[in-house]
N, C-alpha and C. Protein backbone atom coordinates (compact mmCIF):
# COMPACT_ATOMS: atom_id res chain seq x y z
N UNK A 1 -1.76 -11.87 -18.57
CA UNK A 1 -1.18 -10.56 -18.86
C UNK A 1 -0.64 -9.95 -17.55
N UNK A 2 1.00 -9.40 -17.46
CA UNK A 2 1.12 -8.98 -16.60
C UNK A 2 1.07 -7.38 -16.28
N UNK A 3 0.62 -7.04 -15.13
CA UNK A 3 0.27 -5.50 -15.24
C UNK A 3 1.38 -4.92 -14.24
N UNK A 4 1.36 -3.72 -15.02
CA UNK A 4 2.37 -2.59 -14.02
C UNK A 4 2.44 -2.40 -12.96
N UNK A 5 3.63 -1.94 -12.52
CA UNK A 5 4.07 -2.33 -10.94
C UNK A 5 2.97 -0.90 -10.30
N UNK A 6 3.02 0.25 -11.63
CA UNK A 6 2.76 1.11 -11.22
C UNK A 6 0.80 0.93 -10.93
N UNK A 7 0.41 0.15 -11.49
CA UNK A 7 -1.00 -0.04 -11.49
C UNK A 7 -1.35 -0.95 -10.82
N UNK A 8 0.06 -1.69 -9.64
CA UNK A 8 -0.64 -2.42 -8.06
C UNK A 8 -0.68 -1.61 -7.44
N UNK A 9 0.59 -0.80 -7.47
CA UNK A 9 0.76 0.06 -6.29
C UNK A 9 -0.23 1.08 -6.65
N UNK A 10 -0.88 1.76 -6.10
CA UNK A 10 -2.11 2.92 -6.13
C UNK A 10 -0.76 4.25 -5.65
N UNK A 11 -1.01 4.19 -4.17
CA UNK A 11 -0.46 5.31 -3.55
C UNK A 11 0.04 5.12 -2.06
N UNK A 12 1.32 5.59 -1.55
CA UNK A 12 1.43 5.28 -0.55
C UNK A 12 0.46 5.96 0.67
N UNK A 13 0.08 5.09 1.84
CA UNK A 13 -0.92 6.13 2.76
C UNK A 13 -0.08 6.62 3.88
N UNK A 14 0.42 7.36 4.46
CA UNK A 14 0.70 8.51 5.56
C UNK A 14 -0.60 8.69 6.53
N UNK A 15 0.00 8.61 7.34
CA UNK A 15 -0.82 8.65 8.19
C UNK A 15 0.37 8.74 9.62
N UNK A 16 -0.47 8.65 10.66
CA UNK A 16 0.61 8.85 12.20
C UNK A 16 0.86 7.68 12.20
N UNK A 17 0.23 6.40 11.96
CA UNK A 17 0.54 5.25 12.27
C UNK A 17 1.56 4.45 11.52
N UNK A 18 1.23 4.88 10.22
CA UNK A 18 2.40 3.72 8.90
C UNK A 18 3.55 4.89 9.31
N UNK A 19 3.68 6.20 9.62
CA UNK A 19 4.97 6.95 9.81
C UNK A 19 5.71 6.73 11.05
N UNK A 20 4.91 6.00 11.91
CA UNK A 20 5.78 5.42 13.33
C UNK A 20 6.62 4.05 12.98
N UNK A 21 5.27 3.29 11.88
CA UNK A 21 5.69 1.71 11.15
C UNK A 21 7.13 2.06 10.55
N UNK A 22 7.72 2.96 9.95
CA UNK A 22 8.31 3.12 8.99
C UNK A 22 9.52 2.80 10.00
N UNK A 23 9.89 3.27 10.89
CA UNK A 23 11.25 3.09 11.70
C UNK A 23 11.01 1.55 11.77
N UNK A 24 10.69 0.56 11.74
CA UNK A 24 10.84 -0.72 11.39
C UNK A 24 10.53 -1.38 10.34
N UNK A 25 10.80 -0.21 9.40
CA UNK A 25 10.96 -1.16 8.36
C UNK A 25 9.71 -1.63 7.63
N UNK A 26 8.68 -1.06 7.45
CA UNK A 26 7.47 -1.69 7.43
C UNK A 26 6.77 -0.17 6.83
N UNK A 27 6.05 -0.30 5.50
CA UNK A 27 5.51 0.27 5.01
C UNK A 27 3.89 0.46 4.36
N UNK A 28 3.07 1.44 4.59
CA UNK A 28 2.07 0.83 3.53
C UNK A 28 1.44 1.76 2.63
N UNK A 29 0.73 0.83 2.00
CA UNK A 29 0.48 1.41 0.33
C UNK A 29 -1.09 0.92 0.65
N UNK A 30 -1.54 1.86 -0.61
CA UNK A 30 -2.75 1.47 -0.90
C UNK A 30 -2.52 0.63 -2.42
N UNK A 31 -3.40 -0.52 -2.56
CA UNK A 31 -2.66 -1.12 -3.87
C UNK A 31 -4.58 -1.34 -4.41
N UNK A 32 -4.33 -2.47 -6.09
CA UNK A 32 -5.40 -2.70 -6.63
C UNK A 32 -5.73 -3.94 -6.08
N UNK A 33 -7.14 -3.86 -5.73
CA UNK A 33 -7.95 -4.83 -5.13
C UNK A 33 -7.63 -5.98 -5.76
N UNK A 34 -7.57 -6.60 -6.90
CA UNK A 34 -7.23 -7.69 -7.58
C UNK A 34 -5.98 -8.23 -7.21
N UNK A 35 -4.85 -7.44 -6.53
CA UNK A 35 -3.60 -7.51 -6.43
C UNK A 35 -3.25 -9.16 -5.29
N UNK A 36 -2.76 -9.80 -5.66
CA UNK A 36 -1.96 -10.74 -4.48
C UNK A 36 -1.06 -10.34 -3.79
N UNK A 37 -0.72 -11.05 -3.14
CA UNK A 37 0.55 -10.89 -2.23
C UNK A 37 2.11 -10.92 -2.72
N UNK A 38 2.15 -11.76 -3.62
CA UNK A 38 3.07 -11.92 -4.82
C UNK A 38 3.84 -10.55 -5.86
N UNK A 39 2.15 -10.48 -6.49
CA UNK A 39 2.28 -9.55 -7.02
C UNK A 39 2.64 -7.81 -6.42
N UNK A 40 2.63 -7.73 -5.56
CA UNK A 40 2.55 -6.71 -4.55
C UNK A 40 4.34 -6.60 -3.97
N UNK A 41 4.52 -7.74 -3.68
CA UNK A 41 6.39 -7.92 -3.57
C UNK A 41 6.77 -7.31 -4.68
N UNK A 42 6.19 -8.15 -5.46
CA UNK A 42 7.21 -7.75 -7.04
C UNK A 42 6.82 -6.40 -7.72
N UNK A 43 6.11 -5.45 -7.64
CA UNK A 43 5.64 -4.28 -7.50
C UNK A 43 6.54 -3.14 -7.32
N UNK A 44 6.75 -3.83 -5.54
CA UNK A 44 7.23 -2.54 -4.85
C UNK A 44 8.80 -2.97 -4.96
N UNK A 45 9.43 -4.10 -4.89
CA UNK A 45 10.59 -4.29 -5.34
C UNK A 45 11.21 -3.70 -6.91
N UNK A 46 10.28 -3.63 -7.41
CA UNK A 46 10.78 -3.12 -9.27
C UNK A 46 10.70 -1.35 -8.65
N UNK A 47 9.86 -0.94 -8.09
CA UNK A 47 9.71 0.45 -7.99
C UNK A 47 10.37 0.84 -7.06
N UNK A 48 10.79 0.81 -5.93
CA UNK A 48 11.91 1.35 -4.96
C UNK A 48 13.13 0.36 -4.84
N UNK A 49 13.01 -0.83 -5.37
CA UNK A 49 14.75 -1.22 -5.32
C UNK A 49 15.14 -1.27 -4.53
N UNK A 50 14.33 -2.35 -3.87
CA UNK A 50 14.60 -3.01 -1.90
C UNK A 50 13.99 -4.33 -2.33
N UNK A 51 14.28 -4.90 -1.41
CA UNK A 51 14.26 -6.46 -1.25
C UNK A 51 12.96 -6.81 0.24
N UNK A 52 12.10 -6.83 0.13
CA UNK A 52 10.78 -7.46 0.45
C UNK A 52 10.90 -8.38 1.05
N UNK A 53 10.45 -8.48 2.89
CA UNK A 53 10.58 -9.94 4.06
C UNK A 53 9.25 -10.67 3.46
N UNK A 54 8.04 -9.78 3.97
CA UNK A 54 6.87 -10.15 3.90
C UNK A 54 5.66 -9.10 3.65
N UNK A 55 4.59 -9.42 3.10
CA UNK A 55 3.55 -8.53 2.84
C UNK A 55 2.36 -8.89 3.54
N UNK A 56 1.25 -7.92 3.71
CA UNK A 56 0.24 -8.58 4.92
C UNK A 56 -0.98 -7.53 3.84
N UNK A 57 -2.09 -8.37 3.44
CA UNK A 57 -2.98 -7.43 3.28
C UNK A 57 -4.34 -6.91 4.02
N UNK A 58 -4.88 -6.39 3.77
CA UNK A 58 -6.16 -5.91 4.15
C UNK A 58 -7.17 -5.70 3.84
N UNK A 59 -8.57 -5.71 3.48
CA UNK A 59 -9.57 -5.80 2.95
C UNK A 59 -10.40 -4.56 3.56
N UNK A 60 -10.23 -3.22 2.93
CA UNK A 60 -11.11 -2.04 3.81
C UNK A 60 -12.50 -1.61 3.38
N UNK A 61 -13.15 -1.40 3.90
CA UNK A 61 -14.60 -1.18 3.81
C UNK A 61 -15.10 -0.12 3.24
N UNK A 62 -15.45 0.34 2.22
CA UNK A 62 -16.02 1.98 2.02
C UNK A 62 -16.26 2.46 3.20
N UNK A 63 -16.29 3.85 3.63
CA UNK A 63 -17.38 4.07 4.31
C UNK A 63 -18.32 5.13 3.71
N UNK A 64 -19.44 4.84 4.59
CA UNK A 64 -21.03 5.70 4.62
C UNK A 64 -20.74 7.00 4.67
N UNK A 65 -21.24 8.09 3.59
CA UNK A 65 -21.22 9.09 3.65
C UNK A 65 -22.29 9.71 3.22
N UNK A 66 -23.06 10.89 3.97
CA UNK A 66 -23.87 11.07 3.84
C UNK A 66 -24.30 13.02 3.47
N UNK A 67 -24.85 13.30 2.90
CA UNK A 67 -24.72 14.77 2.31
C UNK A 67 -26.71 15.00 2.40
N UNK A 68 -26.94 15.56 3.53
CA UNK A 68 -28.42 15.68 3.98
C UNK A 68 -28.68 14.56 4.27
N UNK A 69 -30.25 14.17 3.23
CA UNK A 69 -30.98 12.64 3.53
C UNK A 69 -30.30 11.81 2.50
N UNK A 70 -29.28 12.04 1.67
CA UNK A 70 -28.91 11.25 0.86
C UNK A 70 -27.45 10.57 1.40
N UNK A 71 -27.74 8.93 1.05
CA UNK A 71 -26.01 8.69 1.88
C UNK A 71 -25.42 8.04 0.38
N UNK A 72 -24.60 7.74 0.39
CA UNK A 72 -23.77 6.53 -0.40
C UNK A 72 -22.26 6.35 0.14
N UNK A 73 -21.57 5.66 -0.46
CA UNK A 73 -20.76 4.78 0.18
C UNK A 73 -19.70 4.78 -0.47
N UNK A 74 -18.83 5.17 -0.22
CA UNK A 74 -17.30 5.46 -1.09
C UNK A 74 -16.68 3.66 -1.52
N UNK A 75 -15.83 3.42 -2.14
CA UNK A 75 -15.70 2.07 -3.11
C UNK A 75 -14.70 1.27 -1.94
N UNK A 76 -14.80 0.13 -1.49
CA UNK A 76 -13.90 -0.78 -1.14
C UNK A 76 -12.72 -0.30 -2.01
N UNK A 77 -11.32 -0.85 -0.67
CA UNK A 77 -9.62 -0.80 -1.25
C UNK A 77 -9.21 -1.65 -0.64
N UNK A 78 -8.07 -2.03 -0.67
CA UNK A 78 -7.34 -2.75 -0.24
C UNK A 78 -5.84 -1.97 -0.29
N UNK A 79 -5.78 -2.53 1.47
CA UNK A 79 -4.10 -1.86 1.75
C UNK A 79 -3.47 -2.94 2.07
N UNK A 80 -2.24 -2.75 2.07
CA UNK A 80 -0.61 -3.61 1.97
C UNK A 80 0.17 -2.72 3.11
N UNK A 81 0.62 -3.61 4.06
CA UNK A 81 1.57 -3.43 4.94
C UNK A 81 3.26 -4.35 4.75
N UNK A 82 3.83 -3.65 4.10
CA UNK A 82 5.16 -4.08 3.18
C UNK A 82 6.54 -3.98 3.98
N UNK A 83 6.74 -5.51 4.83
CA UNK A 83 8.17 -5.04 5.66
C UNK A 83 9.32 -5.68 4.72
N UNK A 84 9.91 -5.16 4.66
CA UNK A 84 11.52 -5.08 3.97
C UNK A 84 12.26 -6.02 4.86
N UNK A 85 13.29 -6.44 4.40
CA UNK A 85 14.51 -7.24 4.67
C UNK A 85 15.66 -6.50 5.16
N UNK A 86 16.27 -7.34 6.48
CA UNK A 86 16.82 -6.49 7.62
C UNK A 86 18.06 -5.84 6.11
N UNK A 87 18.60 -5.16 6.42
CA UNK A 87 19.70 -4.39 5.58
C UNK A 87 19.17 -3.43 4.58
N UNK A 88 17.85 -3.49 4.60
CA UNK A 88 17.61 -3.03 3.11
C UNK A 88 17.64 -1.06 3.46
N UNK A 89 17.52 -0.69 2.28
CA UNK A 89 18.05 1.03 2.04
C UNK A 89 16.59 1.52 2.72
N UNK A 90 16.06 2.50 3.40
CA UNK A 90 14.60 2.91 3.82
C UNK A 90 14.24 3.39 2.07
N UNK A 91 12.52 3.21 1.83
CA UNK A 91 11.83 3.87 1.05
C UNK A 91 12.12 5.19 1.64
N UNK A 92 12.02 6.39 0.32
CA UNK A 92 11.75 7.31 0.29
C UNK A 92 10.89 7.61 -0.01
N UNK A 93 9.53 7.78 0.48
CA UNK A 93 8.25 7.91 0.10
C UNK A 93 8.23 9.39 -0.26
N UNK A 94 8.52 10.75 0.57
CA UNK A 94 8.16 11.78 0.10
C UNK A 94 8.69 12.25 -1.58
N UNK A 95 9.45 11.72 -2.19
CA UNK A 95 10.74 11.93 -3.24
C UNK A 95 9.37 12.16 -4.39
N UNK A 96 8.44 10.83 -4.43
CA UNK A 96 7.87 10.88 -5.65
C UNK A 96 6.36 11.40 -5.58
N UNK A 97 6.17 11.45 -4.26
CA UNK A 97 4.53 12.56 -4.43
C UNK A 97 4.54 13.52 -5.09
């Protein structure tokens, strides 16, 4: 079964660092843990309508959070660092938040 482009992609992350990435071309998302590398091209290609070099993922860790003596641990994600193909149009990330 194939699933929605909209249900790899989670949300794009902003931050100082992916907004410096962005002048080369290079974007990232937070996507679904189950997601490949594959699937993740073909994702963000159906949803912004750019053409995809290469994808790189990441495996992130919850972290520990703690509220008094009680801690727990926010859920593992996985992020995608998504560089585009020289020519391609820039994402407009702010358009659809």
């Amino acid at each position: 079964m194939m699933r929605e482009a909209r249900d790899i992609i989670r949300r794009p992350l902003v931050t100082e660092k992916s907004t410096s990435l962005m002048g080369e071309l290079k974007y990232v998302f937070q996507v679904d843990n189950r997601a490949n590398k594959v699937e993740i091209k073909k994702a963000v290609e159906e949803l912004f309508d750019v053409k995809v070099k290469d994808v790189n993922t990441i495996r992130m860790t919850g972290k520990v959070k703690r509220m008094g003596l009680h801690s727990g641990r926010r859920p593992n994600w996985k992020k995608a660092v998504v560089t585009l193909a020289e020519g391609s149009k820039p994402i407009e990330i702010f358009e659809g938040l």
